[in-house]
Protein backbone atom coordinates (compact mmCIF):
# COMPACT_ATOMS: atom_id res chain seq x y z
CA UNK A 1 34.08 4.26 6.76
CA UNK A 2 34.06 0.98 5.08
CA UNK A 3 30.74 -1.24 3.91
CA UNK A 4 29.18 -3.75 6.13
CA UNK A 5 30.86 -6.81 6.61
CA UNK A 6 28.37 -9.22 6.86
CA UNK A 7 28.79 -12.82 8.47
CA UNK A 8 29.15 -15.82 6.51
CA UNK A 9 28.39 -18.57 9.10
CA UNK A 10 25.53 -19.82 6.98
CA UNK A 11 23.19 -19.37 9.77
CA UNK A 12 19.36 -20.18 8.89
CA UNK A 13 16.83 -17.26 8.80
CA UNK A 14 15.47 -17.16 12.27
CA UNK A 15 12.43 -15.62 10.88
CA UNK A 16 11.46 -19.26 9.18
CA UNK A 17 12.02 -20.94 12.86
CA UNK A 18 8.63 -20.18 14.43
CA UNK A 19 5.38 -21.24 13.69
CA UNK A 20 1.88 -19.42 14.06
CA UNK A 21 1.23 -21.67 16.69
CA UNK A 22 4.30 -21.01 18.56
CA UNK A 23 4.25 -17.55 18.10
CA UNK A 24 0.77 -17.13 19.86
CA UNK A 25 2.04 -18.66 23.50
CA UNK A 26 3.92 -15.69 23.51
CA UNK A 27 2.51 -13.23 26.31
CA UNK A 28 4.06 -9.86 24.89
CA UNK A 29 2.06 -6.90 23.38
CA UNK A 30 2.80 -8.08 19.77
CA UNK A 31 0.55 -10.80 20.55
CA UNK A 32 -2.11 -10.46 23.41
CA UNK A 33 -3.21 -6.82 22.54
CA UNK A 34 -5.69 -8.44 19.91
CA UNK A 35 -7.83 -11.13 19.32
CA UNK A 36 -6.73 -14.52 18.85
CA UNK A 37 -7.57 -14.30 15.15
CA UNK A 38 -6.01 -11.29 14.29
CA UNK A 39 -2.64 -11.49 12.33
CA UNK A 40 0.02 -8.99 14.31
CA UNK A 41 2.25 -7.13 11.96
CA UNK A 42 2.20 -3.99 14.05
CA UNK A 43 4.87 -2.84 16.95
CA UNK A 44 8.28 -3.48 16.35
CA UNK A 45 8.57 -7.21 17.94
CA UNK A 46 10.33 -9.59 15.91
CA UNK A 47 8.58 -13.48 15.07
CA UNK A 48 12.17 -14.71 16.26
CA UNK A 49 13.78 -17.25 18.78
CA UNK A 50 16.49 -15.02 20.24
CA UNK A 51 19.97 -15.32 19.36
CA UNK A 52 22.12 -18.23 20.65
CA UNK A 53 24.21 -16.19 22.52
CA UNK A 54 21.56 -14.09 24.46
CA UNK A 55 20.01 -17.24 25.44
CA UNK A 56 23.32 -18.53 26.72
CA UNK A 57 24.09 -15.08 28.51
CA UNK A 58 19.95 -15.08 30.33
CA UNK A 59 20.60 -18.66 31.24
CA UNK A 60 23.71 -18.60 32.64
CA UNK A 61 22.66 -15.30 34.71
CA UNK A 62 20.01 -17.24 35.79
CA UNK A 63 21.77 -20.19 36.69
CA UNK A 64 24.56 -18.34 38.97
CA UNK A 65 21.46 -16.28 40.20
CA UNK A 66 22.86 -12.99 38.96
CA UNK A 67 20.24 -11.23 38.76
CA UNK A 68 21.30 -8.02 41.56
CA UNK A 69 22.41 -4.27 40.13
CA UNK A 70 24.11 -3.19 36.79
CA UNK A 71 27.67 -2.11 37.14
CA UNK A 72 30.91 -1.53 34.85
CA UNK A 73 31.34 -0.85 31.13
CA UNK A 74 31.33 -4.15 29.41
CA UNK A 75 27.71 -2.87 27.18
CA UNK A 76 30.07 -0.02 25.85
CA UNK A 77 32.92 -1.76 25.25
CA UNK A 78 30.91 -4.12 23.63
CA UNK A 79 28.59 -1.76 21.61
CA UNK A 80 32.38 0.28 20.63
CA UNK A 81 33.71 -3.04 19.37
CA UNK A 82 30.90 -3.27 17.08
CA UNK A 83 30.85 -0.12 16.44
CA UNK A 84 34.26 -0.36 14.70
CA UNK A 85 33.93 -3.21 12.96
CA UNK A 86 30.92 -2.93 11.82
CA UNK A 87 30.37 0.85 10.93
CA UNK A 88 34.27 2.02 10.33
CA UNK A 89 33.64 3.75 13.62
CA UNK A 90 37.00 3.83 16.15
CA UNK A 91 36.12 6.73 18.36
CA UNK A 92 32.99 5.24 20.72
CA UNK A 93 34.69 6.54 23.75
CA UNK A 94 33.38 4.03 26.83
CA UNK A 95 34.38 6.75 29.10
CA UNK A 96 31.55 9.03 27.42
CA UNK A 97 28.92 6.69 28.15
CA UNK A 98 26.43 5.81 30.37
CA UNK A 99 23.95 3.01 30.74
CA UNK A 100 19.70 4.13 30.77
CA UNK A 101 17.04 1.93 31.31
CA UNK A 102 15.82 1.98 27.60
CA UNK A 103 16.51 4.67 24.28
CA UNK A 104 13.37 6.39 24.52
CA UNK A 105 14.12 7.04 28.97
CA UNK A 106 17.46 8.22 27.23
CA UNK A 107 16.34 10.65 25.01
CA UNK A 108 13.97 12.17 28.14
CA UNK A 109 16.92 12.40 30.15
CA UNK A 110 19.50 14.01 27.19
CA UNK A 111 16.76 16.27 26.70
CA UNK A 112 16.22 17.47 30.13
CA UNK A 113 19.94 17.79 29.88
CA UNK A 114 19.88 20.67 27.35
CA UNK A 115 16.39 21.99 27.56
CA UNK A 116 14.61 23.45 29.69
CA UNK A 117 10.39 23.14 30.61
CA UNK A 118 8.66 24.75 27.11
CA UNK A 119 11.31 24.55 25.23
CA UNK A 120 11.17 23.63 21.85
CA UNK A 121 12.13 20.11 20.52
CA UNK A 122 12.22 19.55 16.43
CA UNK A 123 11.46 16.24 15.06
CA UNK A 124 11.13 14.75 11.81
CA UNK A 125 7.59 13.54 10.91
CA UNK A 126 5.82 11.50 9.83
CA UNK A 127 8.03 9.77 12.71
CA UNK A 128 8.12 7.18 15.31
CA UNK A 129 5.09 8.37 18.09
CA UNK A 130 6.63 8.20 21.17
CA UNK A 131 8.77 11.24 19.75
CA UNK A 132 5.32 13.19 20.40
CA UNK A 133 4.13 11.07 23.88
CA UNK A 134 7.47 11.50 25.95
CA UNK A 135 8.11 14.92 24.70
CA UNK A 136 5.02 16.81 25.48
CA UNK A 137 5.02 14.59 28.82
CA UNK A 138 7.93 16.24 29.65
CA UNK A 139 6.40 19.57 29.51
CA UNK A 140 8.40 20.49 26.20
CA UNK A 141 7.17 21.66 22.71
CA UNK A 142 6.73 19.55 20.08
CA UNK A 143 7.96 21.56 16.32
CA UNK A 144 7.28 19.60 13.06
CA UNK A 145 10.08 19.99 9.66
CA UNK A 146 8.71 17.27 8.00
CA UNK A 147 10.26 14.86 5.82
CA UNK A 148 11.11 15.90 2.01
CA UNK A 149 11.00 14.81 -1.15
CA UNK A 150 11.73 10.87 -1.06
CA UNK A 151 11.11 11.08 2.95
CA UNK A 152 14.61 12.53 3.63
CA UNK A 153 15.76 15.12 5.85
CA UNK A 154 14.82 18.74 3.92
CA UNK A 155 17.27 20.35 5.31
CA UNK A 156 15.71 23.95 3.98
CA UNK A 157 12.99 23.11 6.22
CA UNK A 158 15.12 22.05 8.98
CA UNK A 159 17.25 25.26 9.02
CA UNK A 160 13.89 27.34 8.91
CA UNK A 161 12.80 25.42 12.17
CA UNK A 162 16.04 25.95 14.14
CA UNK A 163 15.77 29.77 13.23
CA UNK A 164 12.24 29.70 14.52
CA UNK A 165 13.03 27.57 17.58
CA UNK A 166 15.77 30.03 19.02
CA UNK A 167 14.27 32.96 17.19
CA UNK A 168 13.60 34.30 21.31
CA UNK A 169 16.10 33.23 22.52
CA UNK A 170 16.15 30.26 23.85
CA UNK A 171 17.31 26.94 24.05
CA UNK A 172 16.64 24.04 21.56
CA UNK A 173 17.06 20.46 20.81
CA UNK A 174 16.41 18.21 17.75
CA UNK A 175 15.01 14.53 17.99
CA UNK A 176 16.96 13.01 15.05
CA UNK A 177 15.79 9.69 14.23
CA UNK A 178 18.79 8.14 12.50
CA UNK A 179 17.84 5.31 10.95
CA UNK A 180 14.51 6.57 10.75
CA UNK A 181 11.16 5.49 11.77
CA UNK A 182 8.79 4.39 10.24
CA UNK A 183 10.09 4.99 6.27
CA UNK A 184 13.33 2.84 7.00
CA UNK A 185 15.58 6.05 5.30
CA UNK A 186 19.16 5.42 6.11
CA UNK A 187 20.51 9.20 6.57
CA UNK A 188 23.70 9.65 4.78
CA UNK A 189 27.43 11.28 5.92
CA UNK A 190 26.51 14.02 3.72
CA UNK A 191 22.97 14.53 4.92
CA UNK A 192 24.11 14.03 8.56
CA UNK A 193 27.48 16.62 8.51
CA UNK A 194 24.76 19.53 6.91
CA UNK A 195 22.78 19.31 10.43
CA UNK A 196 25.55 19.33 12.68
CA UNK A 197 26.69 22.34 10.53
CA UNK A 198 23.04 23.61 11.27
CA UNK A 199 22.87 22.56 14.68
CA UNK A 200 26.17 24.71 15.66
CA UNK A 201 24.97 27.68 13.60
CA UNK A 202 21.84 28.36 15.24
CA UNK A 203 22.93 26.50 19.17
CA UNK A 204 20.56 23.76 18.80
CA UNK A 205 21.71 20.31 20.50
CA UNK A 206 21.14 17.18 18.27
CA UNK A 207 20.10 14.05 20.38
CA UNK A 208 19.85 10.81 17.89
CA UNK A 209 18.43 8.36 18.28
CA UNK A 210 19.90 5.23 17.18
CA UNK A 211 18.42 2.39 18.17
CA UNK A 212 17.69 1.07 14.73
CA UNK A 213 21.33 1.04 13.55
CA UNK A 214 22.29 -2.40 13.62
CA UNK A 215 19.16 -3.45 11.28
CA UNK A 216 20.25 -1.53 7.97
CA UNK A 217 20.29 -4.02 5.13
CA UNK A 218 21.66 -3.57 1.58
CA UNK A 219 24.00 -2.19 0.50
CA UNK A 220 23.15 1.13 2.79
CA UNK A 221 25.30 2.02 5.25
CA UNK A 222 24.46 3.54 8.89
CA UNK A 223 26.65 6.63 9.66
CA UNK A 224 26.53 7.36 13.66
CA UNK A 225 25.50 10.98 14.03
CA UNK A 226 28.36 11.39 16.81
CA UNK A 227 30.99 10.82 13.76
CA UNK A 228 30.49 13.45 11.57
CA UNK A 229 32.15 16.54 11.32
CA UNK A 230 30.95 19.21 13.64
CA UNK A 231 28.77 16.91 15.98
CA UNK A 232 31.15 17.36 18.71
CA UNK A 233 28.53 18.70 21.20
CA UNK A 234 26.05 15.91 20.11
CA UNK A 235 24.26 13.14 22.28
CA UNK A 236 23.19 9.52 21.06
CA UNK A 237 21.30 6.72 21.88
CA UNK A 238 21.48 3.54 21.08
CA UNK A 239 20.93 0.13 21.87
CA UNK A 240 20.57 -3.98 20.95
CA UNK A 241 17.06 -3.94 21.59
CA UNK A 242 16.00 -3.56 17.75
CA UNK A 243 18.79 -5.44 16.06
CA UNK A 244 18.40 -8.59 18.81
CA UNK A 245 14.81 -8.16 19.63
CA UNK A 246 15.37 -7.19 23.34
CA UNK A 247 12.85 -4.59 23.77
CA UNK A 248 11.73 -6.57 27.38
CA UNK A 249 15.09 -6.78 28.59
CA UNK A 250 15.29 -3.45 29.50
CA UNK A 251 19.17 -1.11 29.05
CA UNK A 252 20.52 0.83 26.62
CA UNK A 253 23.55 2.88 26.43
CA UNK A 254 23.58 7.15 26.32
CA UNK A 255 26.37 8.63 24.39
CA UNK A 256 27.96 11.86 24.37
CA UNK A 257 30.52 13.82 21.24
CA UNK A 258 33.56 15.22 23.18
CA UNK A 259 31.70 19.07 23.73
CA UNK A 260 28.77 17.29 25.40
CA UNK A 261 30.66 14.97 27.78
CA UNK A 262 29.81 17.33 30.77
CA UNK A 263 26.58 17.26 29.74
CA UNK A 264 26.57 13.93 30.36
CA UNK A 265 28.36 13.84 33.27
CA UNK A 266 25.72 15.82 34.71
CA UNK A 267 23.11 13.06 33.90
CA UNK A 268 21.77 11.99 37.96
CA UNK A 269 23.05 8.67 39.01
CA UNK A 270 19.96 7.06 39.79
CA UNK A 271 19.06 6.73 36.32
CA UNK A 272 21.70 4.38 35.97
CA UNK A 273 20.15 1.94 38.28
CA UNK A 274 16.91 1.51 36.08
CA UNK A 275 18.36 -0.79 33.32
CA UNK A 276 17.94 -4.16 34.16
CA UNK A 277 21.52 -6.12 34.92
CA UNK A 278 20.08 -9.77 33.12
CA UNK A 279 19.38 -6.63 30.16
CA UNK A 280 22.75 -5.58 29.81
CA UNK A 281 24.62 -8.59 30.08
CA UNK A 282 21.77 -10.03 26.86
CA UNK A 283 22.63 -6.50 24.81
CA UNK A 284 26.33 -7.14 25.70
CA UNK A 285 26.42 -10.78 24.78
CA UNK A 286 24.63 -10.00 21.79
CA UNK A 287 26.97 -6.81 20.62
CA UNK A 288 30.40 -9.41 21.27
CA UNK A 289 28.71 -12.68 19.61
CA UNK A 290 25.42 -12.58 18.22
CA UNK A 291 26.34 -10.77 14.86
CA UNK A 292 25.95 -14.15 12.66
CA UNK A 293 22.55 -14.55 14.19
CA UNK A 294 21.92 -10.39 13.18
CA UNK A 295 23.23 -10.63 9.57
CA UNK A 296 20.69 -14.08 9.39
CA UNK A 297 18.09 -11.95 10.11
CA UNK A 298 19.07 -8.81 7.90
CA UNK A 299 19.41 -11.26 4.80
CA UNK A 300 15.48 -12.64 5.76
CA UNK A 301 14.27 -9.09 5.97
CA UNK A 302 15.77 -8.33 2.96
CA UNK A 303 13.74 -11.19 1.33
CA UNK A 304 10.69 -10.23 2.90
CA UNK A 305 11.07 -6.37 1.52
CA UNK A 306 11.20 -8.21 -1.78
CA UNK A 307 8.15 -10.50 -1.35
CA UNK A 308 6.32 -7.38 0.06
CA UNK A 309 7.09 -5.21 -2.60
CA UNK A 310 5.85 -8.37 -5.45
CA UNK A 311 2.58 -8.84 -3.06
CA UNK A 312 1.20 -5.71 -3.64
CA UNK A 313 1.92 -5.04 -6.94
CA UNK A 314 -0.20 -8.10 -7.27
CA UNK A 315 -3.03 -7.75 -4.37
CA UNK A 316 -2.74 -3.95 -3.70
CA UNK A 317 -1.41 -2.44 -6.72
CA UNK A 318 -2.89 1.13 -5.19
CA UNK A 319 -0.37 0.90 -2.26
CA UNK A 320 3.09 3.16 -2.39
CA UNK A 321 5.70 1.93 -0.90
CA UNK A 322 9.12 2.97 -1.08
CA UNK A 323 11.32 -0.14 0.26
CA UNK A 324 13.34 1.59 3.11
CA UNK A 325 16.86 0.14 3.84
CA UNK A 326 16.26 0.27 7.64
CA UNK A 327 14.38 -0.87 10.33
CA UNK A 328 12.08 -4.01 10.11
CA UNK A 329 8.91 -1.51 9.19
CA UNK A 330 7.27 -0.81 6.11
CA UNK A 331 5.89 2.70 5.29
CA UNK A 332 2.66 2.40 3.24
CA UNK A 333 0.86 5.06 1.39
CA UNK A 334 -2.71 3.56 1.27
CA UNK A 335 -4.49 7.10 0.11
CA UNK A 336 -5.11 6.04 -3.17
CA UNK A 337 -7.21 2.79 -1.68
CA UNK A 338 -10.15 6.04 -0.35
CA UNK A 339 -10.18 4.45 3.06
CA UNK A 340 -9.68 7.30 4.64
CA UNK A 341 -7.22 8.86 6.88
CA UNK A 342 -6.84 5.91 8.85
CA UNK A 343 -6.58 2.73 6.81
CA UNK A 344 -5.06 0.47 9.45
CA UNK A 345 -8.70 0.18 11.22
CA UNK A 346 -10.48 -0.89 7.82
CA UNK A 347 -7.58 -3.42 7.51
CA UNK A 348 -7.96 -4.11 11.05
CA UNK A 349 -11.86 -4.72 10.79
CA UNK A 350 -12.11 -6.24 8.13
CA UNK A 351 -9.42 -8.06 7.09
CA UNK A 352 -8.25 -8.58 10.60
CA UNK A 353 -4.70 -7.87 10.10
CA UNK A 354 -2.84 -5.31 12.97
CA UNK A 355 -0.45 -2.34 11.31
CA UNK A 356 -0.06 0.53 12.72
CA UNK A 357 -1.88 3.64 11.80
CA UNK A 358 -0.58 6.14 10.54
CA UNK A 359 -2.00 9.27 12.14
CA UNK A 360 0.19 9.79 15.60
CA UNK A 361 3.34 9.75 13.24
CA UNK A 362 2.39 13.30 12.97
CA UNK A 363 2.23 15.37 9.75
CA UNK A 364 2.49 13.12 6.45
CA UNK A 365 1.09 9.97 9.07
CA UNK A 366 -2.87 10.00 7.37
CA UNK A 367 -3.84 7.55 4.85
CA UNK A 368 -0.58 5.41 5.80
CA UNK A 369 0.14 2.38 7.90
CA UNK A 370 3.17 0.73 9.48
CA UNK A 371 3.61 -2.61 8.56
CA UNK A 372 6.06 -5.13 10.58
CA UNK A 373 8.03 -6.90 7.74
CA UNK A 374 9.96 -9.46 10.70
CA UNK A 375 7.74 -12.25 10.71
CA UNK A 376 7.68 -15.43 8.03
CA UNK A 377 6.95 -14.87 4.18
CA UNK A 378 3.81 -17.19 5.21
CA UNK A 379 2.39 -14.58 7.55
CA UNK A 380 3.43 -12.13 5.49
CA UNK A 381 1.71 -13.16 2.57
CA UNK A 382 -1.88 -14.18 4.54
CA UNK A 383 -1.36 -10.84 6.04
CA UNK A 384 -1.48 -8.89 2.25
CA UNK A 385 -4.15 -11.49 1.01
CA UNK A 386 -6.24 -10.73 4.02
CA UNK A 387 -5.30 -6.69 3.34
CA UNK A 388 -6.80 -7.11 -0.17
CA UNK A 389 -9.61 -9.09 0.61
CA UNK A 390 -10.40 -6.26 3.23
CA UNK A 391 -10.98 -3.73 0.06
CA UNK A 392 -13.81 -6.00 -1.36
């Protein structure tokens, strides 16, 4: 696969567009779950005005009143085109796709697909928390192989957790969180061809998701788990939501490595009517023509990573933090600052700044907090001024 090409348009940085002011008419979770003088840097919303060609897509739904079921394959043609120009990857096949109301519904239904009620499901903490939430809801089990050295995939521990997992004789999947949340590690070819070699050994099915693909910045580059070598009988999920901030225009698309396509085909049809229609037609318009608009934003958090990483060696010179090369998030290792294994509600009390704690990322989550790095360098930098001022 070849490096990103990355647009040249000379769009602006849609993360300078919006002002505090603005920002706080907004009626989403980002911004009514706390007070009015709270600064939100905490769930993955971005302080953006949506691409032009979303708005253009909404509008014009809106205008024909098209607002009825979703139908056809235009998302995964869409998401395949980008797909190959963007990642070097030709072989999205549409015809081993299907449409779910949102990643995470995805990932329940791939996983009811291969697993059965108490079975075991391996995950990667410290990791996004929802992992935890929708797996144990679904009556499965929940088994930690935590991150490694430098928060990547160990895969010594990962092999030693499949053997476990089937160790009776049963059935198996593994959550992969590819590019992962929250510590923004971009898992390489290399990394990602050693689990599907693990996966087949021991029968575990891999189910990735991989909704935070299109927002890799650098010079990293996102490998889709469904390309390697030996992933044949893998599923995916993926989606515009992260890359376009979508997240409340509700589809995203399930896909399935040539061994798992009648797994997938086995998927009921009525969770194909949950994504919303006016949601695919914004993920689709955004996949065909909103990639300047993407690359704008990839370049701003890029600067932001930059200014975060100069702000605390200034104001919180005690913080860790490895600069990921995914995601919009920050991973912060606050345990030097002795506030405890849950910094984020000192930070939140007293400095009145929202991150995300650390503790339901599971093992490795204490003493840490998430951080939302897509907002404006000016928030950004009231937000660590407000963190250090908290420490006094």
């Amino acid at each position: 696969m070849t490096s990103i090409p990355r647009d040249q348009s000379g769009e602006p940085n849609p993360l300078h567009a919006l002002g505090l002011e603005q920002l706080r008419r907004r009626t989403s979770m980002k911004w009514r779950t706390y007070p009015a003088d709270v600064l939100p840097l905490w769930v993955a919303e971005m302080d953006v005005p949506l691409a032009g060609s979303v708005v253009r897509a909404v509008t014009g739904a809106m205008e024909l009143g098209d607002t009825g079921y979703p139908v056809g394959t235009a998302y995964a043609e869409a998401l395949a085109a980008f797909a190959g120009k963007r990642w070097g990857w030709d072989d999205l096949a549409v015809e081993r796709t299907a449409i779910v109301p949102d990643v995470m519904l995805g990932v329940v239904e791939m996983l009811k697909l291969v697993t059965e009620p108490g079975d075991p499901v391996i995950v990667n903490p410290p990791v996004y928390p929802p992992f935890y939430e929708f797996v144990t809801h679904m009556d499965r089990r929940v088994v930690e192989a935590p991150l490694g050295p430098g928060l990547r995939i160990d895969l010594g521990v990962l092999e030693e957790a499949f053997r476990q997992a089937v160790a009776g004789g049963g059935r198996a999947a593994y959550l992969l969180c590819s590019p992962h949340n929250p510590t923004g590690t971009v898992h390489t070819a290399d990394e990602l061809s050693a689990v599907a070699a693990l996966a087949e050994r021991y029968g575990v099915r891999v189910v990735a998701d991989e909704i935070h693909a299109p927002v890799v910045t650098g010079e990293a580059r996102f490998v889709p788990y469904l390309s390697v070598p030996g992933a044949e009988r893998g599923l995916a999920l993926m989606s515009a939501s992260k890359g376009w901030n979508l997240a409340g225009l509700k589809a995203a698309l399930a896909l399935a490595g040539p061994g798992a396509a009648a797994d997938l085909a086995r998927m009921p049809e009525e969770v194909g009517h949950g994504p919303s229609h006016v949601g695919v037609l914004a993920h689709t318009a955004a996949l065909r023509d909103g990639t300047a608009w993407l690359d704008a934003v990839l370049a701003g958090l890029e600067e932001n990573r930059r200014l975060l990483t100069g702000l605390l060696a200034e104001r919180l010179p005690g913080v860790v933090h490895r600069q990921g090369e995914a995601t919009c998030l920050a991973w912060l290792d606050c345990r030097a600052l002795g506030l405890g294994d849950d910094p984020a509600e000192v930070f939140l009390d007293r400095g009145r700044v929202a991150l995300s704690s650390g503790i339901p990322f599971g093992s490795g989550g204490a003493g840490h907090v998430r951080l939302n790095l897509a907002t404006s360098p000016e928030v950004l930098t009231e937000a660590v001024r407000r963190m250090a001022a908290a420490l006094g």
